[in-house]
PDB file of N, CA and C in Angstrom:
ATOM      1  N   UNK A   1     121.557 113.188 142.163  1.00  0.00           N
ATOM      2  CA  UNK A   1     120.609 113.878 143.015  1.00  0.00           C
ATOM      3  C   UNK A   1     120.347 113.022 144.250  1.00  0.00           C
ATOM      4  N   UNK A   2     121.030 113.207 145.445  1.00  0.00           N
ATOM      5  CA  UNK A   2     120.251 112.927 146.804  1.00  0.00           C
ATOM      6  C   UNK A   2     119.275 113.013 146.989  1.00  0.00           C
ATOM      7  N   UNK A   3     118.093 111.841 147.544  1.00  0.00           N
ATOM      8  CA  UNK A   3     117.228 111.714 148.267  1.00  0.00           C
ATOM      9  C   UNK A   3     116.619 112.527 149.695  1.00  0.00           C
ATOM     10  N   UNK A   4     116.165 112.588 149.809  1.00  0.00           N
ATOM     11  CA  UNK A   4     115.552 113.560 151.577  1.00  0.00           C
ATOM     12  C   UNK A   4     115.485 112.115 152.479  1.00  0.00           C
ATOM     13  N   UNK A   5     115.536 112.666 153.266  1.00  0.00           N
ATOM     14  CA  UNK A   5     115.060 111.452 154.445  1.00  0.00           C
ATOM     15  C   UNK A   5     113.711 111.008 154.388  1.00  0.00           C
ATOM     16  N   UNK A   6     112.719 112.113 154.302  1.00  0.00           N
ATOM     17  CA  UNK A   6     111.771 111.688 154.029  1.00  0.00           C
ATOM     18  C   UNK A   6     111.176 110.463 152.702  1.00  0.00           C
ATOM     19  N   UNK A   7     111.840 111.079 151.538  1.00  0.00           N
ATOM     20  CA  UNK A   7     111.960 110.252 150.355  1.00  0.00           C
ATOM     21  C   UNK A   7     112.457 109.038 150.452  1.00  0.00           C
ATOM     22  N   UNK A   8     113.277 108.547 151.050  1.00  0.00           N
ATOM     23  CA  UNK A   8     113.851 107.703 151.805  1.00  0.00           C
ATOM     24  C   UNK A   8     112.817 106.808 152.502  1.00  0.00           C
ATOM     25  N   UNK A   9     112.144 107.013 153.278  1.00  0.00           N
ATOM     26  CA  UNK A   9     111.547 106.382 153.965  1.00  0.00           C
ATOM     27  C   UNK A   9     110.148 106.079 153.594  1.00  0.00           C
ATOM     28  N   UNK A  10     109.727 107.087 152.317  1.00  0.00           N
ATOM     29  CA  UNK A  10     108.509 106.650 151.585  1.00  0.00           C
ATOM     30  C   UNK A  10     108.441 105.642 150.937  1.00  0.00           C
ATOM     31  N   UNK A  11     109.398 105.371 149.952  1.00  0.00           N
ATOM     32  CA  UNK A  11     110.347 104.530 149.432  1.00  0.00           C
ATOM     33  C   UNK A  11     110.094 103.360 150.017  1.00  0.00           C
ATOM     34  N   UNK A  12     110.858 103.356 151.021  1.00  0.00           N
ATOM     35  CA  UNK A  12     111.373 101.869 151.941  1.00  0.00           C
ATOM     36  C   UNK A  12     109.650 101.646 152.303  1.00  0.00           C
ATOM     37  N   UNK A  13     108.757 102.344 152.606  1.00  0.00           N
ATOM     38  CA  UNK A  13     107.397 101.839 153.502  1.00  0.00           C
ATOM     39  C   UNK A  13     106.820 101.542 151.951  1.00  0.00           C
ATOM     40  N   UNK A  14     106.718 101.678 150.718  1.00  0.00           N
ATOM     41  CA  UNK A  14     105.931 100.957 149.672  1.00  0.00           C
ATOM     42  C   UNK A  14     106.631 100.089 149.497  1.00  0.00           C
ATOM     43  N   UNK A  15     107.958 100.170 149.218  1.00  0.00           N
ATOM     44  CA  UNK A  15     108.535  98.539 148.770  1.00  0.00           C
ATOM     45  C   UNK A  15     108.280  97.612 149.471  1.00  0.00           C
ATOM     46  N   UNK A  16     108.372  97.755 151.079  1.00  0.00           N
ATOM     47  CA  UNK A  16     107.849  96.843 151.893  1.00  0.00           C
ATOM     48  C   UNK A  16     106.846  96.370 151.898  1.00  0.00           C
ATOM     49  N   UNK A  17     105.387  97.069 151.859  1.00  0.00           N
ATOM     50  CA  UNK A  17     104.022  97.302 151.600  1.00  0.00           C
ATOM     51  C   UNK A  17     104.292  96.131 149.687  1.00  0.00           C
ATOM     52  N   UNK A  18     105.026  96.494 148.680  1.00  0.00           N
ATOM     53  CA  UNK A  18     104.491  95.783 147.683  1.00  0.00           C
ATOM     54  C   UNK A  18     105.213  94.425 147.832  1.00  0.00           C
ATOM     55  N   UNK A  19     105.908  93.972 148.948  1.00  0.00           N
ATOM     56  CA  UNK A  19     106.829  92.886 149.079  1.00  0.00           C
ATOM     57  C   UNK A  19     106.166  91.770 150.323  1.00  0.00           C
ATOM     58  N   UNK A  20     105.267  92.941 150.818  1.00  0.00           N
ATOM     59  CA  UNK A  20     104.597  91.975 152.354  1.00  0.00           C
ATOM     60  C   UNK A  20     104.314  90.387 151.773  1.00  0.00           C
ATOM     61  N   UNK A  21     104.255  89.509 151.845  1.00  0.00           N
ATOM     62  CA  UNK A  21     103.463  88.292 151.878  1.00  0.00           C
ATOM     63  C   UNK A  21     103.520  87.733 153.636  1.00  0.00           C
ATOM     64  N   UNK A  22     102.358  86.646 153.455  1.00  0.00           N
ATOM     65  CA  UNK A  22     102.149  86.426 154.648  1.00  0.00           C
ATOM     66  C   UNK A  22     102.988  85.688 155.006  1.00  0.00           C
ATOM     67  N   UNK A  23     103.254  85.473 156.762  1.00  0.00           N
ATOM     68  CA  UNK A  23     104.153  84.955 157.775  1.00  0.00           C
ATOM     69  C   UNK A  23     103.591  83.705 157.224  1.00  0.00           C
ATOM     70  N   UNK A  24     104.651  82.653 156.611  1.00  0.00           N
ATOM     71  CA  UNK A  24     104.455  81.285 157.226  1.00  0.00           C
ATOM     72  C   UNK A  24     104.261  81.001 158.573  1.00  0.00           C
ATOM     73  N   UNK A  25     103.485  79.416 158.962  1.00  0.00           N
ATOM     74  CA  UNK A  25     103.500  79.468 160.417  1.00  0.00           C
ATOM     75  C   UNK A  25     104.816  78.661 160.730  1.00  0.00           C
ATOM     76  N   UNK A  26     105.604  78.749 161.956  1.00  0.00           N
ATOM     77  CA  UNK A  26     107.076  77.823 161.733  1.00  0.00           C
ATOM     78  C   UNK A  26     106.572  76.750 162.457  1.00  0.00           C
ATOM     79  N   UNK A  27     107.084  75.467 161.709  1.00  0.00           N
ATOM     80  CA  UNK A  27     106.834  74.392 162.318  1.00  0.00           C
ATOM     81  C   UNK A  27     108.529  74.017 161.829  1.00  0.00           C
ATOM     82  N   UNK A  28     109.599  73.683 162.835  1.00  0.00           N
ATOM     83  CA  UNK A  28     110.674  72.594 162.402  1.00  0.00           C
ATOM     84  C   UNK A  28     110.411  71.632 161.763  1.00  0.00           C
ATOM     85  N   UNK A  29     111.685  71.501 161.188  1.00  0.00           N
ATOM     86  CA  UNK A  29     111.987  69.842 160.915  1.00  0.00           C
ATOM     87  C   UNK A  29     111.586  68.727 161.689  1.00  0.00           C
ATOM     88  N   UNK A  30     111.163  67.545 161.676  1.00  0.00           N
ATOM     89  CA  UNK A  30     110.976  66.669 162.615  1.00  0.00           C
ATOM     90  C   UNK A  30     112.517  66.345 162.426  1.00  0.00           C
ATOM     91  N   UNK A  31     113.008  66.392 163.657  1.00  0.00           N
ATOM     92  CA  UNK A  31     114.719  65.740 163.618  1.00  0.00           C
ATOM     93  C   UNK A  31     115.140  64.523 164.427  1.00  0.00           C
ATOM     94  N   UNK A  32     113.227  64.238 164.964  1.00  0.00           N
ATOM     95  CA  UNK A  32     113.465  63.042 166.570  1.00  0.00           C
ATOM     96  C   UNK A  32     112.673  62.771 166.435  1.00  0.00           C
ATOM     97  N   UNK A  33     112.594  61.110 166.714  1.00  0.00           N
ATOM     98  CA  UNK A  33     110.742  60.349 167.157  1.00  0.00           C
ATOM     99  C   UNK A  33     111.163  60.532 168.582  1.00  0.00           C
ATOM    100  N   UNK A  34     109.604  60.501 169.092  1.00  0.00           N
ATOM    101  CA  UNK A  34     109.536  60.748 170.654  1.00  0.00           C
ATOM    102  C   UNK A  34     109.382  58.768 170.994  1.00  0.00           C
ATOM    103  N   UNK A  35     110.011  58.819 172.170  1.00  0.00           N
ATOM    104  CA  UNK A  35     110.177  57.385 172.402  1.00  0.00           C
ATOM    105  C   UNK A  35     109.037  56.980 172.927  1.00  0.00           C
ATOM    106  N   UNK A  36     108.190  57.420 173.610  1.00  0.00           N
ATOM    107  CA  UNK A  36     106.652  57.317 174.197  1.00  0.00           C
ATOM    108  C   UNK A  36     105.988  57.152 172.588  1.00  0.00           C
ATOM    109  N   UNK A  37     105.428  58.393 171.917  1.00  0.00           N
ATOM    110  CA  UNK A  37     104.517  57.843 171.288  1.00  0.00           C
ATOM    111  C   UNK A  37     105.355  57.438 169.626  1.00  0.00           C
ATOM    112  N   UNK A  38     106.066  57.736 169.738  1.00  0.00           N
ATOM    113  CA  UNK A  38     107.033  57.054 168.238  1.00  0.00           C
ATOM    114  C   UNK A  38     106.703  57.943 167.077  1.00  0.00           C
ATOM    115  N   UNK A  39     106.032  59.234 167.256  1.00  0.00           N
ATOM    116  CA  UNK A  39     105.860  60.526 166.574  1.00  0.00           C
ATOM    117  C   UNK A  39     107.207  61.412 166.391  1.00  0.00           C
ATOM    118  N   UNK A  40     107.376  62.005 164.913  1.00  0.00           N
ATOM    119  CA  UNK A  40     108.558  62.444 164.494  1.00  0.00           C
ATOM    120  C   UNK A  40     107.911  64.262 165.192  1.00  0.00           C
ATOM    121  N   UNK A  41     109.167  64.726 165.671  1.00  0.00           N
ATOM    122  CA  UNK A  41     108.820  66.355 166.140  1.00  0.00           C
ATOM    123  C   UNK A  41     110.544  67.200 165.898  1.00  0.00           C
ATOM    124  N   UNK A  42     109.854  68.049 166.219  1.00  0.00           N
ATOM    125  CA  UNK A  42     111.090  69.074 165.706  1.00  0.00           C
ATOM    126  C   UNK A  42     112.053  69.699 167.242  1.00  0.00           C
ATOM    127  N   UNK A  43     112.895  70.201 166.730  1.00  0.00           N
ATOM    128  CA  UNK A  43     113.805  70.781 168.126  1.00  0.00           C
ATOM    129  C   UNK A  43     113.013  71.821 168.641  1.00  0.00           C
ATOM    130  N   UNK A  44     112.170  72.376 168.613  1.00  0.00           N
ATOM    131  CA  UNK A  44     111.327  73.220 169.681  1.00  0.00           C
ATOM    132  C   UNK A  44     110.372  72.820 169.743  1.00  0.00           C
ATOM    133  N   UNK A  45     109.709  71.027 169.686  1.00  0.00           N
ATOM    134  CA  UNK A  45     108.281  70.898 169.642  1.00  0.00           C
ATOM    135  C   UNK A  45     108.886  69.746 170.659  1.00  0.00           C
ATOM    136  N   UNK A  46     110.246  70.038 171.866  1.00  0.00           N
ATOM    137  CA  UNK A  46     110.384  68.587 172.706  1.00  0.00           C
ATOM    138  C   UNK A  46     111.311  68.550 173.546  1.00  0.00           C
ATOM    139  N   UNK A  47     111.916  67.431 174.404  1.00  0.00           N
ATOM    140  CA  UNK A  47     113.008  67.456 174.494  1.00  0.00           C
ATOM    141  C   UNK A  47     113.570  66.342 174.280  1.00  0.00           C
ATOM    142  N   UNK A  48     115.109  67.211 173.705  1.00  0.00           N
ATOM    143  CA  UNK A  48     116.177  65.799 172.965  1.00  0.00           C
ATOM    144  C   UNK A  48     117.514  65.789 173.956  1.00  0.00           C
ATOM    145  N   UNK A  49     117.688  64.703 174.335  1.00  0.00           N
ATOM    146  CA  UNK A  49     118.917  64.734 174.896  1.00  0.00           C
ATOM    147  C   UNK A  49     119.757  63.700 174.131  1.00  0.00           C
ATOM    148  N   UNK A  50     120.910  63.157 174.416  1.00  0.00           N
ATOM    149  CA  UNK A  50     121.690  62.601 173.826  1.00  0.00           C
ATOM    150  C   UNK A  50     120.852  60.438 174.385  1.00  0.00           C
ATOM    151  N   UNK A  51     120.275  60.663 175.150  1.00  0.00           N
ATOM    152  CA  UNK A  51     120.099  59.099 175.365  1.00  0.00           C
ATOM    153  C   UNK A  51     118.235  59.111 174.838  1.00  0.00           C
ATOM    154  N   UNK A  52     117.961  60.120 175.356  1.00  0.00           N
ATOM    155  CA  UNK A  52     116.054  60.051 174.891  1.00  0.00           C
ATOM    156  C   UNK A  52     115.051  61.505 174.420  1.00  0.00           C
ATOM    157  N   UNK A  53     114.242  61.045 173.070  1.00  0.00           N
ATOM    158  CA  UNK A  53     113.627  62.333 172.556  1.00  0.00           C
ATOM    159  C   UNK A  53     112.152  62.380 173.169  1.00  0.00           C
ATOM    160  N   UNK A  54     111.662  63.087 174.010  1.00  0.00           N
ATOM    161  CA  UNK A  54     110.237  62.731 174.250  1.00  0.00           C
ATOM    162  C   UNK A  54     110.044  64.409 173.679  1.00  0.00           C
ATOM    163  N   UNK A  55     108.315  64.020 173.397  1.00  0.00           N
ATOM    164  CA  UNK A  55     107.597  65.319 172.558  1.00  0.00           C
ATOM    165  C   UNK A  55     106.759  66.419 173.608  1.00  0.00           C
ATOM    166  N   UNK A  56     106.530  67.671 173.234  1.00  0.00           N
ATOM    167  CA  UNK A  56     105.668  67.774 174.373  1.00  0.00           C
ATOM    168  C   UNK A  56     104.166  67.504 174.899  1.00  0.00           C
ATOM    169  N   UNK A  57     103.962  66.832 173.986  1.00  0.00           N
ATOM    170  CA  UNK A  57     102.467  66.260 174.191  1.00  0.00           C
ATOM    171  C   UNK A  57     102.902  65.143 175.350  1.00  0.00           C
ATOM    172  N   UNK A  58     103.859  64.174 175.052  1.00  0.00           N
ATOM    173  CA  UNK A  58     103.955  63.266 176.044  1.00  0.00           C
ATOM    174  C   UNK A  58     104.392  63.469 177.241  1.00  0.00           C
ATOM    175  N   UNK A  59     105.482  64.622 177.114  1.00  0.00           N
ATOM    176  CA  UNK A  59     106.226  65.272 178.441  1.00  0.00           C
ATOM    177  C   UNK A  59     104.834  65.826 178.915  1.00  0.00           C
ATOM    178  N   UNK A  60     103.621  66.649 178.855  1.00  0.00           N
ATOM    179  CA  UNK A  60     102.952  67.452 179.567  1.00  0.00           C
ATOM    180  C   UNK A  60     103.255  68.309 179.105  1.00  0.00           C
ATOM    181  N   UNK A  61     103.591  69.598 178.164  1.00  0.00           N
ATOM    182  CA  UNK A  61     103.700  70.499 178.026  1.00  0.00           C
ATOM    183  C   UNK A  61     102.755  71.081 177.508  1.00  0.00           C
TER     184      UNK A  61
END
């Protein structure tokens, strides 16, 4: 027996609804100390280049 579209989509909106849990918040990996304050930060909390990691607290960001 096929489903309706509608059935279908009732379906999919409770399973989702009994599956929700909340968003972690994302924090990276620390993958770099910042050379200013010697604090470990992650690849979107800086910038890393190949010679120096500064964070954005120290850059100004």
């Amino acid at each position: 027996m096929a489903f309706t579209d509608e059935e279908k989509r009732r379906w999919h909106d409770e399973k989702l609804s009994r599956e929700r849990r909340p968003e972690p918040g994302y924090r990276s990996e620390p993958i770099a100390i910042c050379i200013h304050c010697q604090n470990p930060f992650g690849i979107n909390e800086g910038v890393i280049s190949g010679e120096v990691a500064l964070c954005d607290l120290c850059n100004g960001d």
